[in-house]
C-alpha atoms as a PDB file:
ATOM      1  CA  UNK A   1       1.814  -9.672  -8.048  1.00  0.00           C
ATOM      2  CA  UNK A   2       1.661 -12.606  -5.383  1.00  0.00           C
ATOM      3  CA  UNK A   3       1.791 -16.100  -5.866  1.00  0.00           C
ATOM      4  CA  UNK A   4      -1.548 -16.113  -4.082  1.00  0.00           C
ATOM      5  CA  UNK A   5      -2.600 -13.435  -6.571  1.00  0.00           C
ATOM      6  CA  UNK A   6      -1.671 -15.201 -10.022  1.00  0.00           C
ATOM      7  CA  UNK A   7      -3.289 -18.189  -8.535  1.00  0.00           C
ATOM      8  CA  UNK A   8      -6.866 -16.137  -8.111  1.00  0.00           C
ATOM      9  CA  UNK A   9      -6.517 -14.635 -11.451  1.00  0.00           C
ATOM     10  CA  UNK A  10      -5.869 -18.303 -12.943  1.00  0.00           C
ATOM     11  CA  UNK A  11      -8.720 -19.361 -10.939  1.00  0.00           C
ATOM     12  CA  UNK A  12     -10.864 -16.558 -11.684  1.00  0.00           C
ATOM     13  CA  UNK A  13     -10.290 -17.246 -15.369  1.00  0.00           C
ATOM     14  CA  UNK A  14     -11.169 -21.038 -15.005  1.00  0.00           C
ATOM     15  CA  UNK A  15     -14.677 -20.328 -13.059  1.00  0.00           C
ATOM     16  CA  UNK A  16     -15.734 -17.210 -14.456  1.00  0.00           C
ATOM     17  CA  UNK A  17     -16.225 -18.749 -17.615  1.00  0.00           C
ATOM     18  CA  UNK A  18     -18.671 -21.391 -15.743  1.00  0.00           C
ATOM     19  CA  UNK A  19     -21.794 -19.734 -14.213  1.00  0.00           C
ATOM     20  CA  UNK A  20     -24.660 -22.565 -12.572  1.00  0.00           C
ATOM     21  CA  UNK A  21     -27.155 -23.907 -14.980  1.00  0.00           C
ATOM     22  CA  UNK A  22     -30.059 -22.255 -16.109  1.00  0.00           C
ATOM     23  CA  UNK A  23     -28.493 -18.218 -14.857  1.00  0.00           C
ATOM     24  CA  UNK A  24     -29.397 -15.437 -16.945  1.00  0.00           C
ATOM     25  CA  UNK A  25     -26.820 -12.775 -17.618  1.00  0.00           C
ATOM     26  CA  UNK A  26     -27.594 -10.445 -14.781  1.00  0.00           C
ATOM     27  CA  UNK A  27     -27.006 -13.575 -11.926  1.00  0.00           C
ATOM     28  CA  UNK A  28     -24.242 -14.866 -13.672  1.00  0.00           C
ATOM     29  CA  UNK A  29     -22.480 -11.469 -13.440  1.00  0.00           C
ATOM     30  CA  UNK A  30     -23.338 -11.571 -10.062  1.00  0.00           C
ATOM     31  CA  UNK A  31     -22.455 -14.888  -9.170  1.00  0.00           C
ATOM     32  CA  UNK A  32     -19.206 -14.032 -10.990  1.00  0.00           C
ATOM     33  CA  UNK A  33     -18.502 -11.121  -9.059  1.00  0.00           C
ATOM     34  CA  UNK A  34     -19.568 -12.890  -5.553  1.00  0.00           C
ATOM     35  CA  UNK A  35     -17.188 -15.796  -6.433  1.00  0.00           C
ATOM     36  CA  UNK A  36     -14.431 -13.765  -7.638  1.00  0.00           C
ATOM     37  CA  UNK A  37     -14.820 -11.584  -4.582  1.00  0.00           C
ATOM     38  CA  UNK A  38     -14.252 -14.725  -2.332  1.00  0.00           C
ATOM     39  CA  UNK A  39     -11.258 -15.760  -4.188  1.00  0.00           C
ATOM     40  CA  UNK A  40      -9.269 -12.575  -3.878  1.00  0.00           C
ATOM     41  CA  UNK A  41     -10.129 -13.217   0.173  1.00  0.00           C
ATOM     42  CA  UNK A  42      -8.509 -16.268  -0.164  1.00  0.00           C
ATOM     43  CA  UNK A  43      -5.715 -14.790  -1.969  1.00  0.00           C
ATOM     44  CA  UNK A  44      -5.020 -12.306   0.674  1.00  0.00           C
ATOM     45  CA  UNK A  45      -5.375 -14.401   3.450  1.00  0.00           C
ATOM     46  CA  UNK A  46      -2.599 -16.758   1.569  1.00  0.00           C
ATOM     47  CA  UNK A  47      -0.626 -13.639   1.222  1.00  0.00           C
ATOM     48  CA  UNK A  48      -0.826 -12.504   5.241  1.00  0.00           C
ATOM     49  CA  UNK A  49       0.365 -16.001   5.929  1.00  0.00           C
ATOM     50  CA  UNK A  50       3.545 -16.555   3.697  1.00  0.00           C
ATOM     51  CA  UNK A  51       4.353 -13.478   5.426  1.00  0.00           C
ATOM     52  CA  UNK A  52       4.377 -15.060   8.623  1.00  0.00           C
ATOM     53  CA  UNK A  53       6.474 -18.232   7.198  1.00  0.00           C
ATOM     54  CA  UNK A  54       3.182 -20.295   6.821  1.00  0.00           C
ATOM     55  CA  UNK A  55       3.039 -19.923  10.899  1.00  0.00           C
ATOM     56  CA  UNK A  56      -0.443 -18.268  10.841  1.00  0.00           C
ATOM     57  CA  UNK A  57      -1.995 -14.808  10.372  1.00  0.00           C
ATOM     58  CA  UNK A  58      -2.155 -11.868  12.252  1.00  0.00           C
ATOM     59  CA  UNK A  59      -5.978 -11.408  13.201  1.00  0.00           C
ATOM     60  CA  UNK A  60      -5.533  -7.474  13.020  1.00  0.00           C
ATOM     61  CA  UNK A  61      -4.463  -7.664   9.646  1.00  0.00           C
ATOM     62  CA  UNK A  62      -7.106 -10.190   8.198  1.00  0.00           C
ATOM     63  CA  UNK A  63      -9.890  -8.378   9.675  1.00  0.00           C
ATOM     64  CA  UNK A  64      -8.245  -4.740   8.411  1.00  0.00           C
ATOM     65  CA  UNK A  65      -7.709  -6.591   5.014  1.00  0.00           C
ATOM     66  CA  UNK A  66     -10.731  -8.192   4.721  1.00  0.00           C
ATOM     67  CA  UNK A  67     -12.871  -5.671   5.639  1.00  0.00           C
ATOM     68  CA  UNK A  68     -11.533  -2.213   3.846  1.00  0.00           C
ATOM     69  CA  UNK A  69     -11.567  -4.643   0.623  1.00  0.00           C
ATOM     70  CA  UNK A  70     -15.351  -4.409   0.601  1.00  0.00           C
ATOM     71  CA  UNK A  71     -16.805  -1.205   3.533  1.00  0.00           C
ATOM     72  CA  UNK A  72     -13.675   0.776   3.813  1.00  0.00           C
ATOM     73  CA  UNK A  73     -11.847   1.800   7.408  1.00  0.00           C
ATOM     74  CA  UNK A  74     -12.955   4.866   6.988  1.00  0.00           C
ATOM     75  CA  UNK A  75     -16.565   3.928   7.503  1.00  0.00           C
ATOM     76  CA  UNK A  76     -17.799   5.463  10.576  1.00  0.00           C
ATOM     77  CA  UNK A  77     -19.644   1.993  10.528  1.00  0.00           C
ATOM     78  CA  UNK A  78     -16.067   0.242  11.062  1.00  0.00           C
ATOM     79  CA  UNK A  79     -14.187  -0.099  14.013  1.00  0.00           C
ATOM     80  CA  UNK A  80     -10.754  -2.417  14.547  1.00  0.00           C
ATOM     81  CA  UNK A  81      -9.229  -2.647  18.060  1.00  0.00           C
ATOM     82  CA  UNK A  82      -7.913  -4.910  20.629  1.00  0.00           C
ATOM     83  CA  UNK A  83      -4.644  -6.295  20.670  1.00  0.00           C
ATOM     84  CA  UNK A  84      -1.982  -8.526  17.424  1.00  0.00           C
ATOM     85  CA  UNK A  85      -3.412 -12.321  17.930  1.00  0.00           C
ATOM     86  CA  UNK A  86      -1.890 -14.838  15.908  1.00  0.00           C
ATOM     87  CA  UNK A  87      -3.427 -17.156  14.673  1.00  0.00           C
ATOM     88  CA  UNK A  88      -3.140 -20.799  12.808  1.00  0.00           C
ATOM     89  CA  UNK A  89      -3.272 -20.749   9.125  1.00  0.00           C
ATOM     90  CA  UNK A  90      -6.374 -22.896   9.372  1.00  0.00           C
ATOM     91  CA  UNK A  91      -7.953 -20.381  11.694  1.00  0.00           C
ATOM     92  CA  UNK A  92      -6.576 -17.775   9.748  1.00  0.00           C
ATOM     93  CA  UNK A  93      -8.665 -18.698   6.543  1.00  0.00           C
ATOM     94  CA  UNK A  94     -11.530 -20.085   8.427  1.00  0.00           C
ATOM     95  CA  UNK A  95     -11.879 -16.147  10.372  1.00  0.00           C
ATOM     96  CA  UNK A  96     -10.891 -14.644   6.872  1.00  0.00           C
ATOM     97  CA  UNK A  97     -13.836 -16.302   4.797  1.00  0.00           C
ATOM     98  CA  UNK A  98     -16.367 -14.983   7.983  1.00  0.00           C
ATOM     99  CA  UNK A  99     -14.846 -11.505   7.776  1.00  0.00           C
ATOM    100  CA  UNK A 100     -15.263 -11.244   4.131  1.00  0.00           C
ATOM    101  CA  UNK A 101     -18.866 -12.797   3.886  1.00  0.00           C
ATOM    102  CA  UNK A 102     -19.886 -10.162   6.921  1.00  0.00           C
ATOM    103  CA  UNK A 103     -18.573  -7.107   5.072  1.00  0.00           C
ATOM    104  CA  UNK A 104     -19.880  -8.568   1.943  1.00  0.00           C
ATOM    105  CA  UNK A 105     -23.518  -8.335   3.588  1.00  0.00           C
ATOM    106  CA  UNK A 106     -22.577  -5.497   5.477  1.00  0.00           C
ATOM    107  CA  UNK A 107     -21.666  -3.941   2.193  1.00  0.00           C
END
């Protein structure tokens, strides 16, 4: 396990345990889920980085990783091409969070 991985499960632990006021069961589960879903796209975005020496991400990988986490590159729905960009950790988790929330709808 990651850094960036024990740091989402702490996380996770912390919020989980917190839904918003007034949920019932069924949105708080889902709310859970959503938020917990958005962490561990964090987490791997964290992890692509430290791999580069905190010099950015590879955009091929985030979108691969973000993507097969939720639809699965083996979706006739998903496509990856082009060529290795790479780009600022900022960037890199900015273009991460928008990957995951568009598979997460696409979903």
């Amino acid at each position: 396990m990651t850094e960036a991985q024990r740091l989402a499960a702490v996380r996770r632990y912390d919020i989980l345990g917190t839904p918003p006021d007034g949920a019932d069961d069924a949105t708080s589960q889902r709310y859970a889920t959503r938020l917990g879903n958005r962490i561990q796209a964090l987490a791997h975005t964290h992890d692509l980085i430290a791999e580069e020496e905190r010099r950015g991400a590879r955009l091929d990988e985030l979108a691969r990783g973000q993507v097969t986490q939720l639809v699965g590159m083996e979706s006739p729905r998903v496509e990856l091409s082009g060529p290795s960009l790479m780009v600022t950790p900022a960037a890199a988790q900015n273009i991460g969070l928008a990957l995951h929330e568009l598979a997460s709808n696409a979903a």
